[in-house]
Protein backbone atom coordinates (compact mmCIF):
# COMPACT_ATOMS: atom_id res chain seq x y z
CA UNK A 1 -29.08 -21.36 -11.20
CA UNK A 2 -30.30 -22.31 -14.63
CA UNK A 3 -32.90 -19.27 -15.22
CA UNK A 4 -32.92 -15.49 -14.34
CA UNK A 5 -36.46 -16.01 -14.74
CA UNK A 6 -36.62 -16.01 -11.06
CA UNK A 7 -37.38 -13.64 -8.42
CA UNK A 8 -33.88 -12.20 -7.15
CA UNK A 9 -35.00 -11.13 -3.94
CA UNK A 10 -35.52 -15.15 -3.24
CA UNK A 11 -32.21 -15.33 -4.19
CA UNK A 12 -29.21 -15.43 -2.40
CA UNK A 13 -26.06 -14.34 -3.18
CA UNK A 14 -24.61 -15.02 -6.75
CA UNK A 15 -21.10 -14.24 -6.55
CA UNK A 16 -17.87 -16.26 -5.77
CA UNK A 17 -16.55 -16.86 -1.97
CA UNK A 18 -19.65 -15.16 -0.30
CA UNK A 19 -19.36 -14.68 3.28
CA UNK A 20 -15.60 -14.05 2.94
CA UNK A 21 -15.28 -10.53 2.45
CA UNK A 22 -14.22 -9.95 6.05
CA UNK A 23 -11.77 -11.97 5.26
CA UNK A 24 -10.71 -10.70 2.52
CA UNK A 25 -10.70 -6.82 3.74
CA UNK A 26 -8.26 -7.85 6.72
CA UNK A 27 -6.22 -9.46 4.49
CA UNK A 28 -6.06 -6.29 2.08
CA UNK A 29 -5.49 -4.32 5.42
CA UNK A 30 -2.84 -6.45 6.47
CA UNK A 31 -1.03 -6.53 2.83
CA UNK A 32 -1.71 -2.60 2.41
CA UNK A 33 -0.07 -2.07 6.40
CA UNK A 34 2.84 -4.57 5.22
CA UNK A 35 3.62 -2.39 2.20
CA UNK A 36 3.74 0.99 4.22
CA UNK A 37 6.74 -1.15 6.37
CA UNK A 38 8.60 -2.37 3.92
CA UNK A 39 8.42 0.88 1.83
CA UNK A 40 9.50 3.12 5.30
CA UNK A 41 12.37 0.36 5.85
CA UNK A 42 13.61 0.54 1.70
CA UNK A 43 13.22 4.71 1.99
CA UNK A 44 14.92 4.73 5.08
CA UNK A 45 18.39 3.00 3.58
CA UNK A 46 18.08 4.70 1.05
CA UNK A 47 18.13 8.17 2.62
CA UNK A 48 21.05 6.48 5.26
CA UNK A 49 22.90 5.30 1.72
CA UNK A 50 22.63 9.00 0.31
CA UNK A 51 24.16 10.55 3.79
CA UNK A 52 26.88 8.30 3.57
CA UNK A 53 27.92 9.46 -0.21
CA UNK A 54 26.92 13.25 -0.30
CA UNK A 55 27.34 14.42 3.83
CA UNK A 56 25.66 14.87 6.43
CA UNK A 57 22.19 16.81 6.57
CA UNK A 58 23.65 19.82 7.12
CA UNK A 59 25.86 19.95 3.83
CA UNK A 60 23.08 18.03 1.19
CA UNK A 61 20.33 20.90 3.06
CA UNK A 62 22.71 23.89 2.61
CA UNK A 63 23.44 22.66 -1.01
CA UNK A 64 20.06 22.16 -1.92
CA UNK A 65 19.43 25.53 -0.45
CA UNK A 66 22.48 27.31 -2.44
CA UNK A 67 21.14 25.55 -5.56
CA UNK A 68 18.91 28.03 -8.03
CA UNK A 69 15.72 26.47 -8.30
């Protein structure tokens, strides 16, 4: 384009990559579903790693429950 003196409706599309948001939204989805694994897995150790030093559930639940808030 060289002039907004035009009218728009003849226009098409004046952004970047048109056509490609499909694309791009599966791609997001994939990413965002990719995160939510990767975060479950890193919680997951985590919560295995605190077991193994404080107890088992049983003794980190009863001390968080004998602990004053």
């Amino acid at each position: 384009m060289t002039t907004w003196a035009v009218d728009l409706a003849d226009t098409g599309a004046v952004y970047p990559w048109q056509g490609a948001e499909l694309i791009m939204v599966l791609i997001a989805v994939a990413l965002w579903i990719l995160w939510h694994i990767i975060q479950l897995r890193e919680e997951k150790a985590e919560y295995a790693e605190d077991i193994r030093l404080y107890g088992s559930k049983e003794s980190i639940k009863k001390a968080l429950d004998d602990h004053p808030v």
